[in-house]
C-alpha atoms as a PDB file:
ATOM      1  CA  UNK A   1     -12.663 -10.335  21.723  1.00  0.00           C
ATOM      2  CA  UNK A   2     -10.527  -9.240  18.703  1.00  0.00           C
ATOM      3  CA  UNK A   3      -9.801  -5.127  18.846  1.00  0.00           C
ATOM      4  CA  UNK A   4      -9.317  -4.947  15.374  1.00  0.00           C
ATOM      5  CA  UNK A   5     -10.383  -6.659  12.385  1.00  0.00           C
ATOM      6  CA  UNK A   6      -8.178  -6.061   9.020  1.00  0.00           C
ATOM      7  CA  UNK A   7      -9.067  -6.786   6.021  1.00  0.00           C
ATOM      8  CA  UNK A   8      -5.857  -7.341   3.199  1.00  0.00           C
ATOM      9  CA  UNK A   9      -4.601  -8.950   0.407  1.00  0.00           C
ATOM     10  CA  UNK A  10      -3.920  -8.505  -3.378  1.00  0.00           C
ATOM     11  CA  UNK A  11      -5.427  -5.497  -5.421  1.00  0.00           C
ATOM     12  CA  UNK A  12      -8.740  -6.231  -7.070  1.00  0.00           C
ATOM     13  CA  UNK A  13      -9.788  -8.565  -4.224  1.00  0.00           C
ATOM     14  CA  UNK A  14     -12.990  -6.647  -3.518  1.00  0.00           C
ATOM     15  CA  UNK A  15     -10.959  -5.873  -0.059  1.00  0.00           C
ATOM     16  CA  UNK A  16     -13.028  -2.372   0.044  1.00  0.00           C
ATOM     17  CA  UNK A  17     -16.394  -3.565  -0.082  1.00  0.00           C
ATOM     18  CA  UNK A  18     -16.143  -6.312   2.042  1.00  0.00           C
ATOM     19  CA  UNK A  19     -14.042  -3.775   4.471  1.00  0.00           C
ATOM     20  CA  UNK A  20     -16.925  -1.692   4.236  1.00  0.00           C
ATOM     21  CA  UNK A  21     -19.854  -4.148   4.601  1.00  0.00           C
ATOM     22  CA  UNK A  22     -18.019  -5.463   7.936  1.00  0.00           C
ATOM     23  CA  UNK A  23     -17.877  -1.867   9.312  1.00  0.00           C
ATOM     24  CA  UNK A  24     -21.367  -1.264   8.930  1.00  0.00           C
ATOM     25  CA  UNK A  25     -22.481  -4.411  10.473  1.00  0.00           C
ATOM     26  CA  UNK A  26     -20.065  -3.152  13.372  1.00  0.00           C
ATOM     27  CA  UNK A  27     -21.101   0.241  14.096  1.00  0.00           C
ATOM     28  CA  UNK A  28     -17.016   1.064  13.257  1.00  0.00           C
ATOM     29  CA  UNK A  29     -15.188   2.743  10.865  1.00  0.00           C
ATOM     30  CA  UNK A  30     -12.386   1.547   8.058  1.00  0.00           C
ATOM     31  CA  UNK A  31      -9.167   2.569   8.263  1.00  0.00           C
ATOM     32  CA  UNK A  32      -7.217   2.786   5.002  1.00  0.00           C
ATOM     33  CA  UNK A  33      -4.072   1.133   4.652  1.00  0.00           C
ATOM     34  CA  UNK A  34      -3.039   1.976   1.156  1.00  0.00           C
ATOM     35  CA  UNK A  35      -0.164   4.152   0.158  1.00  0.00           C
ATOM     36  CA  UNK A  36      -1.845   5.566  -3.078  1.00  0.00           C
ATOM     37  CA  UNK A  37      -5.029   6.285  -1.799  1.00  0.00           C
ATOM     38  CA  UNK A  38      -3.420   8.321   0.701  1.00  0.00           C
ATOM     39  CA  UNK A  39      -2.760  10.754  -2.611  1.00  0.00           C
ATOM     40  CA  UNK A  40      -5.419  13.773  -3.125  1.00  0.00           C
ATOM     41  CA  UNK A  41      -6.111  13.918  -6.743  1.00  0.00           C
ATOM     42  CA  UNK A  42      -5.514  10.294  -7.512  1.00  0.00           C
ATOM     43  CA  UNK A  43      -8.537   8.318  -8.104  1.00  0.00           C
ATOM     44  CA  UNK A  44      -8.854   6.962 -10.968  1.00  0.00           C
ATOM     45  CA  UNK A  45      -5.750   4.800 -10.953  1.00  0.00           C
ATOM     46  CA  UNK A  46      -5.609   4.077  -7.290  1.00  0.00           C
ATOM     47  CA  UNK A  47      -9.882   2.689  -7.190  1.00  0.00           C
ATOM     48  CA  UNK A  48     -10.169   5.166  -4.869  1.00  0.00           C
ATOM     49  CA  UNK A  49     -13.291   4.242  -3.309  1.00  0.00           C
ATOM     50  CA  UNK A  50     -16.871   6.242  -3.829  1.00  0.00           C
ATOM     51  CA  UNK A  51     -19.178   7.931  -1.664  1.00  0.00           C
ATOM     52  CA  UNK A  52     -21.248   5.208  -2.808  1.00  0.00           C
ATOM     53  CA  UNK A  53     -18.774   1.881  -1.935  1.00  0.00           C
ATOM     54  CA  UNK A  54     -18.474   3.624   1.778  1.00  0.00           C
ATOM     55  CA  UNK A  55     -21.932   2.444   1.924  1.00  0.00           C
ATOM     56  CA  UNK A  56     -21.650   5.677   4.612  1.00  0.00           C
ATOM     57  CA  UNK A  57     -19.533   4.031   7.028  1.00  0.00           C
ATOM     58  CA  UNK A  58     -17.031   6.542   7.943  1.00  0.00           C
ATOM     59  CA  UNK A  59     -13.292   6.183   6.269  1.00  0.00           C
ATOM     60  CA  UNK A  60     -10.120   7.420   7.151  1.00  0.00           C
ATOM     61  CA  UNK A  61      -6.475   7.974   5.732  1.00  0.00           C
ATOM     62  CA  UNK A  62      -7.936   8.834   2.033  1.00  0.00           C
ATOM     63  CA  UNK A  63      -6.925  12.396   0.455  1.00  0.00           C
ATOM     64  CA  UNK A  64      -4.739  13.395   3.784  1.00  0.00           C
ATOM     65  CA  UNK A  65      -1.413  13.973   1.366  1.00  0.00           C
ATOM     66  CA  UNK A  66      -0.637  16.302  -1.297  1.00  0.00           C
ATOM     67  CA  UNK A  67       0.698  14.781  -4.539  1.00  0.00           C
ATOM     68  CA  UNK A  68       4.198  16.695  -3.947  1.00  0.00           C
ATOM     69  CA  UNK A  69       4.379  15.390  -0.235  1.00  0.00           C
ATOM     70  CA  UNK A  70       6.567  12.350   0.145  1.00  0.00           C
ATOM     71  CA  UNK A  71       3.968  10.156   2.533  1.00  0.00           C
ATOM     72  CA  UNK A  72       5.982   8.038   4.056  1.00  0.00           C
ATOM     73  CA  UNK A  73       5.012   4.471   6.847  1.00  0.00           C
ATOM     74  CA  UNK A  74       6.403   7.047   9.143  1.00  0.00           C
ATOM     75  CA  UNK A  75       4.239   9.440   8.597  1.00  0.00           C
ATOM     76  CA  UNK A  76       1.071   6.578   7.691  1.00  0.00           C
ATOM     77  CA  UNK A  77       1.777   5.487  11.589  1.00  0.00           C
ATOM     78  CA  UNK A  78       1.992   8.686  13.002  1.00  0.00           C
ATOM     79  CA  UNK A  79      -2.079   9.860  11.904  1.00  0.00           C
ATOM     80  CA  UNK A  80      -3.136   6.305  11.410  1.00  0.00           C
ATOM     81  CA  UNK A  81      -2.490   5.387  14.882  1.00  0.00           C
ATOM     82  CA  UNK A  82      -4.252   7.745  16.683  1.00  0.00           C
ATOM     83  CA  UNK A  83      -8.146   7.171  15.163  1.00  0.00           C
ATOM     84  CA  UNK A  84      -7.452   2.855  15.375  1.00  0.00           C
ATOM     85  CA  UNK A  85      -7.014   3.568  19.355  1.00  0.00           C
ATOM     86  CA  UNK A  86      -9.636   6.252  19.525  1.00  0.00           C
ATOM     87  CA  UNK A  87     -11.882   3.722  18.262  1.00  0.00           C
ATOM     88  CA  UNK A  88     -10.830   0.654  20.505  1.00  0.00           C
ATOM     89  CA  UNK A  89     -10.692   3.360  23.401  1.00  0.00           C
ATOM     90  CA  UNK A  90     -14.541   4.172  22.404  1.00  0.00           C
ATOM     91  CA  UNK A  91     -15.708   0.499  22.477  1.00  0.00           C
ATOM     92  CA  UNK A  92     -15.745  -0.019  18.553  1.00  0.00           C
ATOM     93  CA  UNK A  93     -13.942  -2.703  16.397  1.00  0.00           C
ATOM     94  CA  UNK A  94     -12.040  -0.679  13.089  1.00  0.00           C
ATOM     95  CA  UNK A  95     -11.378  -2.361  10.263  1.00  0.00           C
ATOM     96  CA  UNK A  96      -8.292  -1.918   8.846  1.00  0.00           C
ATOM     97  CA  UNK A  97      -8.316  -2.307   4.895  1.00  0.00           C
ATOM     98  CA  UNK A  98      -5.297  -2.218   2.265  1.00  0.00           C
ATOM     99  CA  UNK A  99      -2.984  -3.995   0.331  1.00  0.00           C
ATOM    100  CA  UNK A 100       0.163  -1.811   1.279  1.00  0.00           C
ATOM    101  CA  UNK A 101       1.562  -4.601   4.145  1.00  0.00           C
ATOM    102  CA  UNK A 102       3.805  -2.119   5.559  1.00  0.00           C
ATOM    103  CA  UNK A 103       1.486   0.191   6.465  1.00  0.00           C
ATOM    104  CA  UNK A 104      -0.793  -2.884   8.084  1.00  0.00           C
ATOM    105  CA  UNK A 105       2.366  -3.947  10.169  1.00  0.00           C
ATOM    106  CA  UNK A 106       3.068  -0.514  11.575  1.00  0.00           C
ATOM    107  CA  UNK A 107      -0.360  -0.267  13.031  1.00  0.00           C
ATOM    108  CA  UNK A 108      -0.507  -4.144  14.053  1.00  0.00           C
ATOM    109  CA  UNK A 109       3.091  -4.102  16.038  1.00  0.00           C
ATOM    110  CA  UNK A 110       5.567  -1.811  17.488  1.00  0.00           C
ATOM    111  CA  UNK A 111       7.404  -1.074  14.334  1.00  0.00           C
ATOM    112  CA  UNK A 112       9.647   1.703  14.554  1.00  0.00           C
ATOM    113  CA  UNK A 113      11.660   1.634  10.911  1.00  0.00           C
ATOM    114  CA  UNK A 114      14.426   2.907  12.392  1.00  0.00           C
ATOM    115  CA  UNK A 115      13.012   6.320  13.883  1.00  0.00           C
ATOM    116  CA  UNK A 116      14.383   8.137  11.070  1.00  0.00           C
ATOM    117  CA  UNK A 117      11.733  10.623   9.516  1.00  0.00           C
ATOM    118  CA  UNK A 118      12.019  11.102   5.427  1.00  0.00           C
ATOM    119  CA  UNK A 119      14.768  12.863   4.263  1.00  0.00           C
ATOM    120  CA  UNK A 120      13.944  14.730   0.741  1.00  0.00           C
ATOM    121  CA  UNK A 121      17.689  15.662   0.142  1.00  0.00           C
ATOM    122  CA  UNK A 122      19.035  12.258   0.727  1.00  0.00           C
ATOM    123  CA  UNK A 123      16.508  10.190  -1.008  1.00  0.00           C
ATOM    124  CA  UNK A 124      16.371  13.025  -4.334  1.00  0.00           C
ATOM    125  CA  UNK A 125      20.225  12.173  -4.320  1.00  0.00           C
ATOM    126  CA  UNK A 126      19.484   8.403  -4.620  1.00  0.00           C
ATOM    127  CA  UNK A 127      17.057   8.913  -6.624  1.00  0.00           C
ATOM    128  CA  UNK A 128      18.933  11.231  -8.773  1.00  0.00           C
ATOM    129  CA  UNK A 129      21.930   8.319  -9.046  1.00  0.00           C
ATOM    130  CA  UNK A 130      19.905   5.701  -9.737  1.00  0.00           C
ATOM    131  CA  UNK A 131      18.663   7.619 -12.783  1.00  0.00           C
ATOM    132  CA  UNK A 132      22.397   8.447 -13.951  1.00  0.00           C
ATOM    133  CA  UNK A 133      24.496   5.391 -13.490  1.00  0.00           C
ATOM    134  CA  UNK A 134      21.323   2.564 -12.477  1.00  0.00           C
ATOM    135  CA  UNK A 135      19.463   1.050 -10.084  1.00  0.00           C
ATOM    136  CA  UNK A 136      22.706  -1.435  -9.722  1.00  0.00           C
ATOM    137  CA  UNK A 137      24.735   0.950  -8.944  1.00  0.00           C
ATOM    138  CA  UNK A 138      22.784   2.555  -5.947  1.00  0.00           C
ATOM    139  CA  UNK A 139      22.077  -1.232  -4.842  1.00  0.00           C
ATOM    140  CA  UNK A 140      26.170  -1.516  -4.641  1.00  0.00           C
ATOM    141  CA  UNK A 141      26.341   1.681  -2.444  1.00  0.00           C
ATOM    142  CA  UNK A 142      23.865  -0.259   0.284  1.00  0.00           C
ATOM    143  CA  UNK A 143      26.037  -3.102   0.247  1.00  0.00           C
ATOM    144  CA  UNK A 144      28.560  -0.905   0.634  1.00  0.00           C
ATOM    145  CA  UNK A 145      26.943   0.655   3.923  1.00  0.00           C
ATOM    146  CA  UNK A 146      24.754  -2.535   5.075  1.00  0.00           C
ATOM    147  CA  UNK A 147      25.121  -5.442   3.595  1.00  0.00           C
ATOM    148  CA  UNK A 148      22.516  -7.020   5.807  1.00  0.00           C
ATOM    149  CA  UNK A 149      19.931  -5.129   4.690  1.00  0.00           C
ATOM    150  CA  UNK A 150      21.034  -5.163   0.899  1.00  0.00           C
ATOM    151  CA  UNK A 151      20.941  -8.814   1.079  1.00  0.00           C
ATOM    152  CA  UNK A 152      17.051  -8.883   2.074  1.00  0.00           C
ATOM    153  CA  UNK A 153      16.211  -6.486  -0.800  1.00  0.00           C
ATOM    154  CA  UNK A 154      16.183  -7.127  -5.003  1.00  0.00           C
ATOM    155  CA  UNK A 155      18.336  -4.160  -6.524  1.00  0.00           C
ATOM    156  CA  UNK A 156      14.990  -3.378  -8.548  1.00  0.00           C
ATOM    157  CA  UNK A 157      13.521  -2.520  -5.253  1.00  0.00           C
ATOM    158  CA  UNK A 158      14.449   0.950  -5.857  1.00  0.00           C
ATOM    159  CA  UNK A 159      12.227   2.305  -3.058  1.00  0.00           C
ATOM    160  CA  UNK A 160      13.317   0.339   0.081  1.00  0.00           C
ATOM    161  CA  UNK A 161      17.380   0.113  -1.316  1.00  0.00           C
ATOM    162  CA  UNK A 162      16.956   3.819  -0.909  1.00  0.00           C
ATOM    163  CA  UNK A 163      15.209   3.859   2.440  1.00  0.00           C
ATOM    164  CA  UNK A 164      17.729   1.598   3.811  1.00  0.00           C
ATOM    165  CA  UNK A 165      20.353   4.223   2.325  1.00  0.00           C
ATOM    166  CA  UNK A 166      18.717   6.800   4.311  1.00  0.00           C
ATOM    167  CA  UNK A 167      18.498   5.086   7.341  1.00  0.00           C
ATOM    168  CA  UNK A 168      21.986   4.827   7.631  1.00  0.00           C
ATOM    169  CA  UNK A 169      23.119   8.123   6.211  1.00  0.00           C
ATOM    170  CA  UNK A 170      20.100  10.358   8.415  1.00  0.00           C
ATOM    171  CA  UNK A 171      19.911   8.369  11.332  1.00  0.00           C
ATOM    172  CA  UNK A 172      23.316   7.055  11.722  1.00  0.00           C
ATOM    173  CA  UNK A 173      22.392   3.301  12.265  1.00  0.00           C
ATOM    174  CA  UNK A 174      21.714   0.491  10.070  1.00  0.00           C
ATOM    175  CA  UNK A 175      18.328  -0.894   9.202  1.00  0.00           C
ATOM    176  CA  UNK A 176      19.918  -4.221   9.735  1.00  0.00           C
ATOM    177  CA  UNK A 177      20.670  -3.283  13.431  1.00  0.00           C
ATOM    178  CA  UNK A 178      17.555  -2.130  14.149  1.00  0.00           C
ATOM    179  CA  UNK A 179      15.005  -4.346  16.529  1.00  0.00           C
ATOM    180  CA  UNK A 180      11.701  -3.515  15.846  1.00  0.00           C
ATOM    181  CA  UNK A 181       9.705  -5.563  18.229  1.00  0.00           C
ATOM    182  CA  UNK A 182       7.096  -7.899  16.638  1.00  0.00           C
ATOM    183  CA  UNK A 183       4.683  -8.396  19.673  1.00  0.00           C
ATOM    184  CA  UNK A 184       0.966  -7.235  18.137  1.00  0.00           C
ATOM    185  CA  UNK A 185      -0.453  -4.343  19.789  1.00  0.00           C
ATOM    186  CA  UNK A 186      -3.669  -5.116  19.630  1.00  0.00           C
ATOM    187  CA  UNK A 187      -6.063  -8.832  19.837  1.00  0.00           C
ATOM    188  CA  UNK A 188      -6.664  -8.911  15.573  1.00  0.00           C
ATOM    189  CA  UNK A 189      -8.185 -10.897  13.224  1.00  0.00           C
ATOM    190  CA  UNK A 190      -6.988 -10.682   9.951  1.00  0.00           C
ATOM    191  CA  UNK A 191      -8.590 -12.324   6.808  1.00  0.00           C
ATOM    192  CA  UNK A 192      -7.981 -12.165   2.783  1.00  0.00           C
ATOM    193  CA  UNK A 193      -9.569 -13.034  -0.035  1.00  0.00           C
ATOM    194  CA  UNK A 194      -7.690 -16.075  -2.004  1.00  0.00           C
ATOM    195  CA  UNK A 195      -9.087 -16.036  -5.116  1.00  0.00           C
ATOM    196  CA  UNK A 196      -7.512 -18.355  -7.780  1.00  0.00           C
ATOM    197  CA  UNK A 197      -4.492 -17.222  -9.798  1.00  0.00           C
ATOM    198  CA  UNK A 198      -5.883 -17.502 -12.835  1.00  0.00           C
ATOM    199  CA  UNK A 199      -9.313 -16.063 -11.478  1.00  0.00           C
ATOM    200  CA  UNK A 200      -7.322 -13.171  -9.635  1.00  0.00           C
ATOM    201  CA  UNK A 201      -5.037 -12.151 -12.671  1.00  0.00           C
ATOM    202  CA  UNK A 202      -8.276 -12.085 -14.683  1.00  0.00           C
ATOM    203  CA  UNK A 203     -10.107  -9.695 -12.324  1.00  0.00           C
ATOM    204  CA  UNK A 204      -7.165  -7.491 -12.304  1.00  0.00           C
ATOM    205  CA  UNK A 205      -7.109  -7.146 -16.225  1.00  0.00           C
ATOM    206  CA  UNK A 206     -10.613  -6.275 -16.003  1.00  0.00           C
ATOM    207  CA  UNK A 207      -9.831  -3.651 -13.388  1.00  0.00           C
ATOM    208  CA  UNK A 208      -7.603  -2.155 -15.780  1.00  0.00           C
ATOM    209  CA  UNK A 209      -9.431  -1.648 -18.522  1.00  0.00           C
ATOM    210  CA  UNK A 210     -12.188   0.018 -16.306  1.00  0.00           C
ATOM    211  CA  UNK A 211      -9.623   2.436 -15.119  1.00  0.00           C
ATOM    212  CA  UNK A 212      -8.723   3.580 -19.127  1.00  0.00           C
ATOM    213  CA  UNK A 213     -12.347   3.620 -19.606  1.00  0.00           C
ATOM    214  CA  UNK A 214     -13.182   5.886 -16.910  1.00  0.00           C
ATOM    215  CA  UNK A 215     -10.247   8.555 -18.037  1.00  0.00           C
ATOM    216  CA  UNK A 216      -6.950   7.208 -16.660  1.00  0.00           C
ATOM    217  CA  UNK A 217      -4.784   9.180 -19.224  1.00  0.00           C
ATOM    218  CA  UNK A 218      -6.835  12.313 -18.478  1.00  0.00           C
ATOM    219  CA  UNK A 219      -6.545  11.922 -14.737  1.00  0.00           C
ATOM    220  CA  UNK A 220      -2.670  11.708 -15.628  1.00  0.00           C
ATOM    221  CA  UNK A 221      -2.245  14.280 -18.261  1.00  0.00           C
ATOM    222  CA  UNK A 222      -4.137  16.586 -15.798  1.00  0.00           C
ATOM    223  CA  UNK A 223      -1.879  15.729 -12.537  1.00  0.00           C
ATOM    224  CA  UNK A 224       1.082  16.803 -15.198  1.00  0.00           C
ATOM    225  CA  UNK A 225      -0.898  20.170 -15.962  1.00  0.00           C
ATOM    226  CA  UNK A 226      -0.626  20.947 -12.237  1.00  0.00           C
ATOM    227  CA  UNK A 227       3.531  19.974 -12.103  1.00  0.00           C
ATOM    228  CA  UNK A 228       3.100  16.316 -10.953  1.00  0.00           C
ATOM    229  CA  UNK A 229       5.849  14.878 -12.742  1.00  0.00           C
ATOM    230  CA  UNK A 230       7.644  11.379 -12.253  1.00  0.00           C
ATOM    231  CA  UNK A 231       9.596  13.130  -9.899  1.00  0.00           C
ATOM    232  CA  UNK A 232       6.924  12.970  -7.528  1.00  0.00           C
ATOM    233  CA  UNK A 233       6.725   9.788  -5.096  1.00  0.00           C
ATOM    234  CA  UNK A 234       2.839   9.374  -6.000  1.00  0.00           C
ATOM    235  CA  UNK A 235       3.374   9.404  -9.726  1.00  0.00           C
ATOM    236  CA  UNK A 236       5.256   6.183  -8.834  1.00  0.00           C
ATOM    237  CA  UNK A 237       1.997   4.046  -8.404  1.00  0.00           C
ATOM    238  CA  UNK A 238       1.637   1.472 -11.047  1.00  0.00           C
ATOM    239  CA  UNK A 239      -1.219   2.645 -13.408  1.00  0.00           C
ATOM    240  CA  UNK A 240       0.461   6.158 -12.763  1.00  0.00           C
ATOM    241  CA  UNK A 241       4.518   5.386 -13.831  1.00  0.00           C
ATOM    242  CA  UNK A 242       3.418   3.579 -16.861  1.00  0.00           C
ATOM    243  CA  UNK A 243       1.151   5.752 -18.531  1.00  0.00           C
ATOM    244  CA  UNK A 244       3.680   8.843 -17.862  1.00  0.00           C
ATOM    245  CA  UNK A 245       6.170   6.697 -19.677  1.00  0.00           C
ATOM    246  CA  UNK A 246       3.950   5.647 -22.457  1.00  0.00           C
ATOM    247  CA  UNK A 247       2.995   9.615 -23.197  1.00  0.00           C
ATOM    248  CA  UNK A 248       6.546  10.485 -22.950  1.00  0.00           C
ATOM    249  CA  UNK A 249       7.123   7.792 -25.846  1.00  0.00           C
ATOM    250  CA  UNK A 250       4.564   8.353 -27.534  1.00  0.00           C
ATOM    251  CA  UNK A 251       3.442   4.409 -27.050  1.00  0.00           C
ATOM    252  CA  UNK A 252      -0.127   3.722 -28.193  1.00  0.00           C
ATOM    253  CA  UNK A 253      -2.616   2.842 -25.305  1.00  0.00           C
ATOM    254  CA  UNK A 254      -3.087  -0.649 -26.072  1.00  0.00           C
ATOM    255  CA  UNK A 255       0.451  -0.998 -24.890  1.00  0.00           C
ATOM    256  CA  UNK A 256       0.323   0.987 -21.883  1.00  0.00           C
ATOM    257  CA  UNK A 257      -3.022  -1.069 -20.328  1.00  0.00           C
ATOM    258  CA  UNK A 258      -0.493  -4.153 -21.367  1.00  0.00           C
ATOM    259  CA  UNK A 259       2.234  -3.177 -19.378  1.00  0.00           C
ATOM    260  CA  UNK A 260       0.224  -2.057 -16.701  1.00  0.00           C
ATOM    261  CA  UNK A 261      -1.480  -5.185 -16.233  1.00  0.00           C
ATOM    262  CA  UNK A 262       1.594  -7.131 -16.341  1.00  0.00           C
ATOM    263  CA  UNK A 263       2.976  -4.902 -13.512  1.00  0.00           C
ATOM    264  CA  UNK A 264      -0.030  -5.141 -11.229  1.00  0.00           C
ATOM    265  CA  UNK A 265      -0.051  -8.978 -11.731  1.00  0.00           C
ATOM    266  CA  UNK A 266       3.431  -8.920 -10.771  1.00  0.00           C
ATOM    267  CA  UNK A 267       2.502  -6.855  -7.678  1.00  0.00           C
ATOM    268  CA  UNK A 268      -0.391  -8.668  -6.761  1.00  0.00           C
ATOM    269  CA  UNK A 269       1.611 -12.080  -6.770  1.00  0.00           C
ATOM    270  CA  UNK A 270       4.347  -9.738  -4.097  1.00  0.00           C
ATOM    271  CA  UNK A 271       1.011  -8.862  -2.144  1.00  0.00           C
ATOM    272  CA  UNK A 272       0.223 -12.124  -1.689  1.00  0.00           C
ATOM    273  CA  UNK A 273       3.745 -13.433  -0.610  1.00  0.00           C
ATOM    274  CA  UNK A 274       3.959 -10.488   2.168  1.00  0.00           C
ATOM    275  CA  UNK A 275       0.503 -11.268   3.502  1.00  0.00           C
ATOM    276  CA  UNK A 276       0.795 -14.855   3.956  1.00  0.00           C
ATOM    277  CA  UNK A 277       3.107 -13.994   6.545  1.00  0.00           C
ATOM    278  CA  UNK A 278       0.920 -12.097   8.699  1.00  0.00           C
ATOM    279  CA  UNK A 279       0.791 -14.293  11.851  1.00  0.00           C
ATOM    280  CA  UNK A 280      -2.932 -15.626  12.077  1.00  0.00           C
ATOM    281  CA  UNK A 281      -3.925 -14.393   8.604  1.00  0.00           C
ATOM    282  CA  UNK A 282      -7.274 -16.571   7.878  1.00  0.00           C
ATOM    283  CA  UNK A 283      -7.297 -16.684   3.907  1.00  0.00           C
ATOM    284  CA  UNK A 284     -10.769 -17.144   2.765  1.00  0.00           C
ATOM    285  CA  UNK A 285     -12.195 -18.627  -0.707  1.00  0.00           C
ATOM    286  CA  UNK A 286     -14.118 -15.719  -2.793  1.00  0.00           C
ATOM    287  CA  UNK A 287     -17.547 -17.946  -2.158  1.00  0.00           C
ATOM    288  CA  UNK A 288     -16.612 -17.511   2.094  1.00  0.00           C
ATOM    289  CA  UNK A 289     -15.668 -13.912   1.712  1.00  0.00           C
ATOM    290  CA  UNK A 290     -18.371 -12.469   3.100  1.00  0.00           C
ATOM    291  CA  UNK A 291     -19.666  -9.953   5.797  1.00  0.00           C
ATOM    292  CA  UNK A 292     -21.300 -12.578   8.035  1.00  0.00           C
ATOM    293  CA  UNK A 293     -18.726 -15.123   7.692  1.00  0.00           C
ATOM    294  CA  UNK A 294     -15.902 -12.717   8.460  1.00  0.00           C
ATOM    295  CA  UNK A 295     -17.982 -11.675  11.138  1.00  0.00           C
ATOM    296  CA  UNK A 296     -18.579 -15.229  12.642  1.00  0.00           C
ATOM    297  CA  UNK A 297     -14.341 -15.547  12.568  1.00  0.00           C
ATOM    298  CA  UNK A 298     -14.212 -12.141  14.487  1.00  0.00           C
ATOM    299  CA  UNK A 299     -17.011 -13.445  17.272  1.00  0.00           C
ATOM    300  CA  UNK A 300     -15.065 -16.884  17.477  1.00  0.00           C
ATOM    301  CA  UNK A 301     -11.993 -14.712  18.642  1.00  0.00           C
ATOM    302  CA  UNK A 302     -13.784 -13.885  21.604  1.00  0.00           C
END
């Protein structure tokens, strides 16, 4: 019998309700796996579930960071952890719900990322450079120090280029060199919802306009009253970056719900990519995504 279920795939999936709806039938819990909603204050542009979509199952790893804190897998792992073998330990399935594949894949296998906590100082320094001479240019610095590494990430992958930098400059070894081991720890079954492209791209538009019409820019302008700036990890989130940029500009908000749903197409087709290479993932059609059925996949594991 499968330990865990997980439930993951692109944004705007209805991941959370199904999540949810499979919890209850369980007797369980959901486990979040979603780097945003990890973010107090955020809720607006992250969908951070209601009291009402919890459908009262209890869920966990929502609102446990600050927006100044810089959350990191490390730190995801390190609480996360913990409640998914509580659970198993107590007889229960969790579901594990997200889109944020890294976090997924530290809970599913023995990941260890190197063993190098965040370093503010070094990644502010990146962060700083990549602002002054360009994303390029801090790109060239990790091929400088590991080309391995560089050579698995895009230079506009800003985030990782700079983990991989601070890997090698806090912990003294490359992430190329290290072997995280990619034996499961638990017996899971793992399922996502394949909508269509066009179908999917659709829903996420949709999503997007619900977020300006339930007081995006306000949730933003008000995270900026309290001295979260850009500068802040969180404020990186699509729906988040963009609309920071747009007031800075002055850009009207037609534009800004464009170029947000551009960019959360974009990351909804790199989702998909990651996931698909999630050993057993079963990749359900929106008409099969349901409670019962995932639940018949989860008894067939048995």
């Amino acid at each position: 019998m499968a330990q865990v279920l997980v439930v993951c795939g692109a944004t705007a999936t209805g991941k959370t309700r199904l999540a949810a709806e499979c919890a209850l039938r369980l007797g369980s819990c959901v486990v979040s796996a979603d780097s945003q909603l990890v973010y107090k204050g955020l809720d607006i542009g992250t969908a951070k579930p209601s009291e009402e979509e919890k459908l009262g199952v209890p869920h966990y790893m929502i609102d446990v960071a600050a927006p100044t804190d810089e959350y990191s897998v490390s730190d995801y792992r390190a609480a996360a952890l913990p409640i998914v073998e509580s659970n198993i330990k107590a007889g229960k399935i969790p579901v594990i719900c997200g889109g944020t594949g890294f976090y997924i894949n530290s809970l599913l296998f023995d990941m260890s990322y190197g063993g190098v906590v965040a370093n503010a100082a070094i990644r502010q320094k990146y962060e700083k450079l990549a602002e002054e001479r360009g994303r390029e240019f801090v790109y060239s610095v990790l091929q400088q120090a590991d080309a391995a590494a560089a050579q698995k990430l895009h230079p506009n992958d800003l985030k990782r280029v700079i983990r991989a930098l601070e890997i090698a400059e806090a912990g003294g070894v490359k992430k190329s060199e290290i072997n995280d081991s990619s034996a499961p720890r638990f017996n899971y079954v793992a399922v996502a919802v394949n909508f269509p492209r066009e179908e999917l791209y659709e829903r996420i538009n949709r999503r997007v306009d619900c977020m300006f019409e339930s007081g995006l820019v306000d949730e933003v302008r008000a995270l900026v009253a309290k001295g979260i700036d850009i500068n802040c990890r969180c404020m990186q989130a699509i729906g988040y970056k963009e609309v920071l940029e747009c007031l800075k500009n002055g850009s009207s908000e037609s534009t800004m719900r464009d170029i947000i749903k551009q960019n959360t197409r974009r990351y909804a087709k790199r989702q998909l990519t990651f996931f698909k290479k999630l050993p057993g993932l079963v990749l359900l059609p929106p008409e099969r995504a349901t409670a019962e059925n995932v639940l018949k996949i989860l008894d067939s594991n048995a």
